[in-house]
Protein backbone atom coordinates (compact mmCIF):
# COMPACT_ATOMS: atom_id res chain seq x y z
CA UNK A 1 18.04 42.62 92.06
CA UNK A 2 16.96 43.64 95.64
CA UNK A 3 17.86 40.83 98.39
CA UNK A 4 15.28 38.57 99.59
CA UNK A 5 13.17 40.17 103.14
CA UNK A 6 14.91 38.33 105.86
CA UNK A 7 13.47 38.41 109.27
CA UNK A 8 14.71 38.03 113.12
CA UNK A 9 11.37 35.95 114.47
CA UNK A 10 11.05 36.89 117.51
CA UNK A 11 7.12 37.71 117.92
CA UNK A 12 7.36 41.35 118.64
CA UNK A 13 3.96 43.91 119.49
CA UNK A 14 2.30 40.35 118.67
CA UNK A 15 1.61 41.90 115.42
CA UNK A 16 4.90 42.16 114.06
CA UNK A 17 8.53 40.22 113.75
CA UNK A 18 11.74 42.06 113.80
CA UNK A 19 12.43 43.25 110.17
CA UNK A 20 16.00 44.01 108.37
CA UNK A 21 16.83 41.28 107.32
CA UNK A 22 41.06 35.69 91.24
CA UNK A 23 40.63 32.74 90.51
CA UNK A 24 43.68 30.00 90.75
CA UNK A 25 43.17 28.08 87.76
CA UNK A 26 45.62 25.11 86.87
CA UNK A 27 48.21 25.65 85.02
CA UNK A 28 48.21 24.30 81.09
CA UNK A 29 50.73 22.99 78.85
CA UNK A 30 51.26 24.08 74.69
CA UNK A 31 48.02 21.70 74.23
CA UNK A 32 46.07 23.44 76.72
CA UNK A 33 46.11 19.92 78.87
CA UNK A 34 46.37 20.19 82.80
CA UNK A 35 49.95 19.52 84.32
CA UNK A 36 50.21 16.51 86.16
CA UNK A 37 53.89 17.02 87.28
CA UNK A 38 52.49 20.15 89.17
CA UNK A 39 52.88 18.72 92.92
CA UNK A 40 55.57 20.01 95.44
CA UNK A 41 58.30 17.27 95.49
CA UNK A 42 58.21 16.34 98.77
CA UNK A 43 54.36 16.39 98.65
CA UNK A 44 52.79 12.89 98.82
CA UNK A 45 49.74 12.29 96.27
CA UNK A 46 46.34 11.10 98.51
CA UNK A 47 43.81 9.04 96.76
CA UNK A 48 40.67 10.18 97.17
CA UNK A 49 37.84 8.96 99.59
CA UNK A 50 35.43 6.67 98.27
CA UNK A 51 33.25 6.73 101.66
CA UNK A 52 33.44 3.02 101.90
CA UNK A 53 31.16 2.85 98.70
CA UNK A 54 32.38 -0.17 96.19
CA UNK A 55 32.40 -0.05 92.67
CA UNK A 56 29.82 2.96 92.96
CA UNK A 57 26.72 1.55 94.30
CA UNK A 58 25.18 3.44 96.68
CA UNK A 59 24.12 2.71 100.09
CA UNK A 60 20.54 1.68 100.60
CA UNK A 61 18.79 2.25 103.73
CA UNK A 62 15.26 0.61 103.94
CA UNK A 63 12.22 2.64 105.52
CA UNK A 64 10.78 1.55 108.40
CA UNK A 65 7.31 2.53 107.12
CA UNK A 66 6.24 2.83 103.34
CA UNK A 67 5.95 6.04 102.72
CA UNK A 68 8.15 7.21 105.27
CA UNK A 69 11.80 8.47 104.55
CA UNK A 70 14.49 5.86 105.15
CA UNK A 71 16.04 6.93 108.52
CA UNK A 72 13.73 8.88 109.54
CA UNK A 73 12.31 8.31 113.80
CA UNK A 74 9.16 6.25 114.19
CA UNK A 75 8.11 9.49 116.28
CA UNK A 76 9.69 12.43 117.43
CA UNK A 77 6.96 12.79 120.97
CA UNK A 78 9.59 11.10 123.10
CA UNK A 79 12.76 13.67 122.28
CA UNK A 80 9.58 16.34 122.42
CA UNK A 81 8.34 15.26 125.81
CA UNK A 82 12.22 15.22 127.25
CA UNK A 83 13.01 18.45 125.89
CA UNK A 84 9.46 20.35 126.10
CA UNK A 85 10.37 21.31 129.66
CA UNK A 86 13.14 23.10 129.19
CA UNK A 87 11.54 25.54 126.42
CA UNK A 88 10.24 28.41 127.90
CA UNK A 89 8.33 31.63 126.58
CA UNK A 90 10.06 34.58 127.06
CA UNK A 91 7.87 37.85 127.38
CA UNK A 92 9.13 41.34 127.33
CA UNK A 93 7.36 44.81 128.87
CA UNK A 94 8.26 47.53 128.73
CA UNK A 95 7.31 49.18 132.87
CA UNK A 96 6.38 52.64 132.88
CA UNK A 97 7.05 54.77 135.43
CA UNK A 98 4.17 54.03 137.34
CA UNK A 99 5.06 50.29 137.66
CA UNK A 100 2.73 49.11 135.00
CA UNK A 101 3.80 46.67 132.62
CA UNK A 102 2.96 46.40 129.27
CA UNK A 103 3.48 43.91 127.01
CA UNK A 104 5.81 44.43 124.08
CA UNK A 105 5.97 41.02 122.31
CA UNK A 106 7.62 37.67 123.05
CA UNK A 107 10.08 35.08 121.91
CA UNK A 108 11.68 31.48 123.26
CA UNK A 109 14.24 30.14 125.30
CA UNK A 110 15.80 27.14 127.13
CA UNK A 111 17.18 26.64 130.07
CA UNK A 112 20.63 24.85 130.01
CA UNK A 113 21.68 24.71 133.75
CA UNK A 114 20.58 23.67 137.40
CA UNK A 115 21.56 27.61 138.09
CA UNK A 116 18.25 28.95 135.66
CA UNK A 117 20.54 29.99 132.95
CA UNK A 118 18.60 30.28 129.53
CA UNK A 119 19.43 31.10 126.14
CA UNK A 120 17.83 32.91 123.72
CA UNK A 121 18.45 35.43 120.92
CA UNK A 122 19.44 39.24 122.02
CA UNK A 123 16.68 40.83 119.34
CA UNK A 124 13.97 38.96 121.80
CA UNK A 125 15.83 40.67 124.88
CA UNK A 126 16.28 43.96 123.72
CA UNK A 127 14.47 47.14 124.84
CA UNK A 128 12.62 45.56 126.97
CA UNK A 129 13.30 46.62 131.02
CA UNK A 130 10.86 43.61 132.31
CA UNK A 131 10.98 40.06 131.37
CA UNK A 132 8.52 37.62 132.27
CA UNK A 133 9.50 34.01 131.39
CA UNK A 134 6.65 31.58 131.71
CA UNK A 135 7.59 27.95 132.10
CA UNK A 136 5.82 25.04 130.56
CA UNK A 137 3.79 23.87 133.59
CA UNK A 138 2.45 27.66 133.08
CA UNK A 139 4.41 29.59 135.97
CA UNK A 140 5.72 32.73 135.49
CA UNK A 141 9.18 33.70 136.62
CA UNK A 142 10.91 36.97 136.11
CA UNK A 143 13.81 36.80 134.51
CA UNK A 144 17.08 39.04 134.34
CA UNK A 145 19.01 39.73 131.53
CA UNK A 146 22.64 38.69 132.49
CA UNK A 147 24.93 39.32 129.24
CA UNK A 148 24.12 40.38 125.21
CA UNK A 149 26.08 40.44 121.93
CA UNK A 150 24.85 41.96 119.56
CA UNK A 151 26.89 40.94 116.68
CA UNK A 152 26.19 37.83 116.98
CA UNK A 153 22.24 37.68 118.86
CA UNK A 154 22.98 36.00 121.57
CA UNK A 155 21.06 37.21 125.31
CA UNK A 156 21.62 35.11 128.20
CA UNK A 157 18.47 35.65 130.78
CA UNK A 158 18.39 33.93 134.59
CA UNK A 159 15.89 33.16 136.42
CA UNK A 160 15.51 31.45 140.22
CA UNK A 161 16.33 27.78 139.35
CA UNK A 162 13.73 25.78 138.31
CA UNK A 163 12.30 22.88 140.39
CA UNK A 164 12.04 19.62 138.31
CA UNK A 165 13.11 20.73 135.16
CA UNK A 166 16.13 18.93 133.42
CA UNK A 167 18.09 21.30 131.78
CA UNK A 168 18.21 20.78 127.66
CA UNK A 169 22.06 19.65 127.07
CA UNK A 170 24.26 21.16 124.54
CA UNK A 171 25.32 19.08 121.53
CA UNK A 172 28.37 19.55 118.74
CA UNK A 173 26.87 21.64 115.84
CA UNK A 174 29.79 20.77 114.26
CA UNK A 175 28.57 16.94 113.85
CA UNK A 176 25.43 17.09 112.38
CA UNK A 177 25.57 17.11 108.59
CA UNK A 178 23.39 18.25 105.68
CA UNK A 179 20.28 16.11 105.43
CA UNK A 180 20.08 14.92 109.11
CA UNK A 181 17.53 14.83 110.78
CA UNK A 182 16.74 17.82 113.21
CA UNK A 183 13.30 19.45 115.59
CA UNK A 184 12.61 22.69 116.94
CA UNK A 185 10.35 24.20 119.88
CA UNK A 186 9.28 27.01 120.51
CA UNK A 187 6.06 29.64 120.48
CA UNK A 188 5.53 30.73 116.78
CA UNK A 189 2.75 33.18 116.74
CA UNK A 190 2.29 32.37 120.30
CA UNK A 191 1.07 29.28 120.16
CA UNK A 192 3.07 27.76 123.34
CA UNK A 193 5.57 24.72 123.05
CA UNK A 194 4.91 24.12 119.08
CA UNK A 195 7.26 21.33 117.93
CA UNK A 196 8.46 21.45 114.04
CA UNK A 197 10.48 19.06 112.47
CA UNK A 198 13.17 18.55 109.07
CA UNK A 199 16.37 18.52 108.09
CA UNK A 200 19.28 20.07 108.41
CA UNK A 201 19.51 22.05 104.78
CA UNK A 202 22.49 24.13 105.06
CA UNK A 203 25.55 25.13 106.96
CA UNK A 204 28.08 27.93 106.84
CA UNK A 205 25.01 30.43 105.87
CA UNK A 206 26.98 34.37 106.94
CA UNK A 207 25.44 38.24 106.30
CA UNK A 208 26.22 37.65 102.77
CA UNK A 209 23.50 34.97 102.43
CA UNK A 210 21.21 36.38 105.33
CA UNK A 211 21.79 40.19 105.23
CA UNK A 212 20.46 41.09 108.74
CA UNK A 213 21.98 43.84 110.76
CA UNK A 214 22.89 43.55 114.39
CA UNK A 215 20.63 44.82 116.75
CA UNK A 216 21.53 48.66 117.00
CA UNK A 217 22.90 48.58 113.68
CA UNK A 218 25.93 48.14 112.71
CA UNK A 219 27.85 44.46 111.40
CA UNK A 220 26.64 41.20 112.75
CA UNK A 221 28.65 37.73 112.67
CA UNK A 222 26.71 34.36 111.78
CA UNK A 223 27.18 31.48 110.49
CA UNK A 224 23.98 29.85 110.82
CA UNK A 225 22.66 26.76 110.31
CA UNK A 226 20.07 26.51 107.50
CA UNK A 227 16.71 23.78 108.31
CA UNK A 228 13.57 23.57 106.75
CA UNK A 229 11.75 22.57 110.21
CA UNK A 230 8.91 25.00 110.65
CA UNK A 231 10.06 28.40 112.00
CA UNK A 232 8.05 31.14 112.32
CA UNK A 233 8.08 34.79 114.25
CA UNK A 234 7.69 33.89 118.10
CA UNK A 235 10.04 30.97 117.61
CA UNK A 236 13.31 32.93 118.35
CA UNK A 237 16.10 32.00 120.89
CA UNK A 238 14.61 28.65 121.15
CA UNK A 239 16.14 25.59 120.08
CA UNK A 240 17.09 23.18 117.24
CA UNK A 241 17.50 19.76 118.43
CA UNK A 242 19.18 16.71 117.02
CA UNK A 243 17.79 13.22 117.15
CA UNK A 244 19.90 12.92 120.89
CA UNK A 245 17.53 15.85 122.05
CA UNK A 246 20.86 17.73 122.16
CA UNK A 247 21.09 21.42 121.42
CA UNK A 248 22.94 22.44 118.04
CA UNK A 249 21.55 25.66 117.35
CA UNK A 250 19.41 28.86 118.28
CA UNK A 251 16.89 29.95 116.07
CA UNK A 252 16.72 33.29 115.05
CA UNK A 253 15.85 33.99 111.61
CA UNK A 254 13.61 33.54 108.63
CA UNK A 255 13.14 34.54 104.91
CA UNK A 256 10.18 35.70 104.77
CA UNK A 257 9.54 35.15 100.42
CA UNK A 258 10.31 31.42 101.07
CA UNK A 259 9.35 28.41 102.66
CA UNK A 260 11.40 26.39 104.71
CA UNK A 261 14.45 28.68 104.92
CA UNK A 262 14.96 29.13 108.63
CA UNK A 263 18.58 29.68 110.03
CA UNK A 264 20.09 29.43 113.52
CA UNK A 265 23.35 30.36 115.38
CA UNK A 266 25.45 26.89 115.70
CA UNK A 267 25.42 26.10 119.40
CA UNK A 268 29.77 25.54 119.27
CA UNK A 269 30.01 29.40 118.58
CA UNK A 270 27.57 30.10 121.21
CA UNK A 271 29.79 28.11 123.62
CA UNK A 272 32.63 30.13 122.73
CA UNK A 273 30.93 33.19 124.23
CA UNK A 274 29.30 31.90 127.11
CA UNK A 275 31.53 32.19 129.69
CA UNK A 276 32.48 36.09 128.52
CA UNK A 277 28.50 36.73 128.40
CA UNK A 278 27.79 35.67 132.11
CA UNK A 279 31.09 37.17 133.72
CA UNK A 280 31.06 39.78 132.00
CA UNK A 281 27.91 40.77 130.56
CA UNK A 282 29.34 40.64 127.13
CA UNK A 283 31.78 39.95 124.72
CA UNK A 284 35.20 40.94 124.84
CA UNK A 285 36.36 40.65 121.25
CA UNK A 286 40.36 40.83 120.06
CA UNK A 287 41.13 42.12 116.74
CA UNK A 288 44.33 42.08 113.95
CA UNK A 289 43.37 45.10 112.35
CA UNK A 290 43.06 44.36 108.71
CA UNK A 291 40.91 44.74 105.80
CA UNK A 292 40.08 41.14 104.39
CA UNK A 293 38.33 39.75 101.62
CA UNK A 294 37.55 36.06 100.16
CA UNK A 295 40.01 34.01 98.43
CA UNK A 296 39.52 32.27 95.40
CA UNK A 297 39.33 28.39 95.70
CA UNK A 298 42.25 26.90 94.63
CA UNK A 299 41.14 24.04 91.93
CA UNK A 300 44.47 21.72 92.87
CA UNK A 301 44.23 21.47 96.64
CA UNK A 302 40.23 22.83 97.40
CA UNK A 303 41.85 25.63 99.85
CA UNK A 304 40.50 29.18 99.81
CA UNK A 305 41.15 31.33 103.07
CA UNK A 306 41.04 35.04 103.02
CA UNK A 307 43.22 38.26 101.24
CA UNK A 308 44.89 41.01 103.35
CA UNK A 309 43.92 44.21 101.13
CA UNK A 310 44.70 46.65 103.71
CA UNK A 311 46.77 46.79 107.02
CA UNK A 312 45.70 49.48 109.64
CA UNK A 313 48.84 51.52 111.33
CA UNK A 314 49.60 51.13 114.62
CA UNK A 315 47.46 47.71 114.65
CA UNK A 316 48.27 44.19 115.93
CA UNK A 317 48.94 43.16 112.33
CA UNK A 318 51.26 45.91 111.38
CA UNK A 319 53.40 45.25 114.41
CA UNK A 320 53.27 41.66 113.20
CA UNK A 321 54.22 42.69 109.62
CA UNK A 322 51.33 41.81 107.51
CA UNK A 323 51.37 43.19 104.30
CA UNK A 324 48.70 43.81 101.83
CA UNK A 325 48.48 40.45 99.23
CA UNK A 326 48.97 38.55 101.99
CA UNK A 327 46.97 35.29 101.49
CA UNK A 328 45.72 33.99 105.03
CA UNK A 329 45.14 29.94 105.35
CA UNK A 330 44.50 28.89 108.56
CA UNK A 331 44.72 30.99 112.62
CA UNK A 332 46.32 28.98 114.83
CA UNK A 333 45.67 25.31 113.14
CA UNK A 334 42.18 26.08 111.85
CA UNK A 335 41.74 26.20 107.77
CA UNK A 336 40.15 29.59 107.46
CA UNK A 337 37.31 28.96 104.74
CA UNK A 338 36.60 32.50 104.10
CA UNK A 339 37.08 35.93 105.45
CA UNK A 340 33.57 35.68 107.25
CA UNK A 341 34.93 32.93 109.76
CA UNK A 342 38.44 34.46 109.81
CA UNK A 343 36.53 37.58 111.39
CA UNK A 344 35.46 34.86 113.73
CA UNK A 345 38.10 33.13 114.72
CA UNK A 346 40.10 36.36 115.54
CA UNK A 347 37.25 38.14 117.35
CA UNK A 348 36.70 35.07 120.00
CA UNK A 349 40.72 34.05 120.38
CA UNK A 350 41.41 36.62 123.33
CA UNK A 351 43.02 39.90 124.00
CA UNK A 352 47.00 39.67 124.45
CA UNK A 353 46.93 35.67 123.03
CA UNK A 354 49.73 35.33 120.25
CA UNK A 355 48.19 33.66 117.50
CA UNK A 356 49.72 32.05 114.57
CA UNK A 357 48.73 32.80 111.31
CA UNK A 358 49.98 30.63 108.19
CA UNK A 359 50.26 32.68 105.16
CA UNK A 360 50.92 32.71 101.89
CA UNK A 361 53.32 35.63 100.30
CA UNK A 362 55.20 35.55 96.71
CA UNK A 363 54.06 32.05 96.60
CA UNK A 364 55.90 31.11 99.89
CA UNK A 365 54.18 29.55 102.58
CA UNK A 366 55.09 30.86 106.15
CA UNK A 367 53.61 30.67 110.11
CA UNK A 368 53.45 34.67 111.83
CA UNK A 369 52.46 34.98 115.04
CA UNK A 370 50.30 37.89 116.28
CA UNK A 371 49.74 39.02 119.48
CA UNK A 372 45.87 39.95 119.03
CA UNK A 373 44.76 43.41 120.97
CA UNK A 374 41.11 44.17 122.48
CA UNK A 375 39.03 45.49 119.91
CA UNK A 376 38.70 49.71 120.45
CA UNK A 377 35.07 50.73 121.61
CA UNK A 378 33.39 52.73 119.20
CA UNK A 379 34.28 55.59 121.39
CA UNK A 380 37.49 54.92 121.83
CA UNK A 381 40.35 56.60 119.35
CA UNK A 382 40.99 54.22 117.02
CA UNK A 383 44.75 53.75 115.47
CA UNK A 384 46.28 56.64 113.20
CA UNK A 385 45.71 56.20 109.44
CA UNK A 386 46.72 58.70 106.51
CA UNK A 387 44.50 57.48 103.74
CA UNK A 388 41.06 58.71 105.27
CA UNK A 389 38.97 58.22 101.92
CA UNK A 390 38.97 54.54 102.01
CA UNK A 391 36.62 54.61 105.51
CA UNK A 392 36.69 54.39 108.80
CA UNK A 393 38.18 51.42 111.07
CA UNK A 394 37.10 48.28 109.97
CA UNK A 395 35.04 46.00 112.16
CA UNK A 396 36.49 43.82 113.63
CA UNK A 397 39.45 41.54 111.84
């Protein structure tokens, strides 16, 4: 069954958008009933959370307004107004020799410093040698394009800082949860400083779920945040509020054979990169050098994490000793959920940092630390490897 058309929204040519877009079971006795001797001995049984709900009944929020959901803002005009500011349409030309610009299309941003730095998405950035951002009182600035990653869609522009304009703060997207409440702003269709609203639908979304392909081609990391607020081509690289007016995401995609399926990079991973994207126009990404694939969950303790099915020679994680089968559960504290955020988490930690890995081999639990390497260009000779009919280099573990 073909995948769903999923689609970066910048509005580009204003007639187009950008287009690409086992199993640990419990163990039974003779009667086929589940163990329930089957903890570790020193392990110490947890009850399980009840969420401060009593004898089942469930919480009951009134609405302010019949007819309105219960919890829902009387208005969202006075986050709007704050932010509104802040957003800014982003046009890109492409100058011809002569000095001419043309227009190419156009996207969003925000601006999230007293020094005119704004974030947006790197598809609305890209290929263009001339951008124009105009600012909500209507002036246009030119902006320059300070740092890109690809992988991810990230662009950072700046521009001469702004008088009167207060900067849009950045907010945990790790907080927010399913179901709250959340706003976006931006220029769908380019119609200026549109403001959408809904909830946040998803989380944890990656290329398996939105199969886009980074700009250039090649693999792409995400782990968006899903929302049914309004989002349409034109609306890229500008923000998703929460009910603080806070950052937690930058839009960036769409499926286009649904409604309300619109998906944004969570504002915590872009903070990871920020400081690499301004100093040094990019992202300088560490890698282990492994081939990894999802765990199954395991039904007793809920933990899944990520398989080793291949070890690279001459890489960070042979040096280590990492061996194929190895079952990875957490880098350096953090529960790996599946081999999509282990990617992550190894990419972002830093070249020459010793990390520690806690694994699982022959059903014995043990910490390894790694001392992560900088990922080889694509130019750049990558380590020796005998078995060339399983691919080339894997990117980037």
């Amino acid at each position: 069954m073909p995948r769903p058309a999923v689609r970066a929204i910048a509005f580009l040519g204003l007639a187009s958008a950008l287009a690409s877009f086992g199993s640990c079971k419990k163990p039974l006795d003779v009667d086929g009933e589940k163990k329930k001797d089957d903890l570790p001995p020193a392990a110490t049984p947890v009850p399980s959370p009840t969420l401060g709900i009593n004898n089942g009944a469930p919480i009951v929020v009134p609405s302010p307004v019949p007819g309105v959901p219960a919890g829902a803002p009387m208005s969202f005009a006075p986050l709007a107004r704050a932010a509104e500011p802040a957003v800014v349409t982003i046009v890109i030309n492409i100058k011809s020799k002569k000095g001419r610009k043309v227009r190419r299309g156009l996207g969003s941003g925000f601006i999230i410093d007293k020094q005119g730095t704004i974030l947006t998405n790197n598809h609305v950035v890209a290929g263009g040698n001339a951008i124009d951002v105009e600012m909500f009182n209507g002036k246009v600035l030119e902006g320059k394009v300070v740092g890109t990653d690809p992988m991810t869609d990230v662009g950072v522009v700046k521009i001469e800082p702004p008088e009167g304009v207060t900067p849009l703060p950045l907010g945990d997207s790790d907080a927010i949860s399913v179901g709250d409440w959340v706003f976006a702003i931006g220029n769908p269709l380019g119609l200026s400083h549109t403001v959408t609203s809904g909830i946040l639908s998803a989380r944890g979304r990656t290329t398996k779920d939105v199969p886009l392909k980074a700009i250039g081609g090649g693999d792409a990391y995400f782990d968006f945040l899903q929302t049914d607020a309004a989002i349409n081509p034109g609306n890229s690289g500008g923000p998703l509020l929460n009910l603080k007016g806070e950052v937690i995401g930058i839009n960036t995609a769409i499926n286009a054979q649904g409604q309300g399926l619109a998906f944004a990079i969570p504002i915590n991973m872009v903070k990871q990169m920020l400081p690499s994207l301004v100093k040094e126009g990019r992202l300088v990404r560490s890698y282990l050098g492994v081939g990894i694939e999802d765990a199954a969950v395991d039904e007793k303790t809920g933990t899944r994490g990520a398989i080793v099915f291949r070890v690279y020679k001459g890489t960070p994680a042979d040096k280590a000793g990492l061996k194929s089968g190895d079952h990875v559960l957490s880098v350096d504290g953090i529960t790996v959920r599946d081999s999509s955020q282990m990617r992550w988490l190894i990419s972002i930690a830093g070249v020459g940092k010793k990390v520690t890995l806690r694994l699982i081999r022959d059903g014995k639990t043990f910490d390894l630390p790694v001392k992560l390497e900088k990922l080889p260009e694509k130019n750049e000779p990558m380590p020796d490897d005998d078995d060339e009919e399983e691919g080339p280099f894997p990117f980037p573990h």
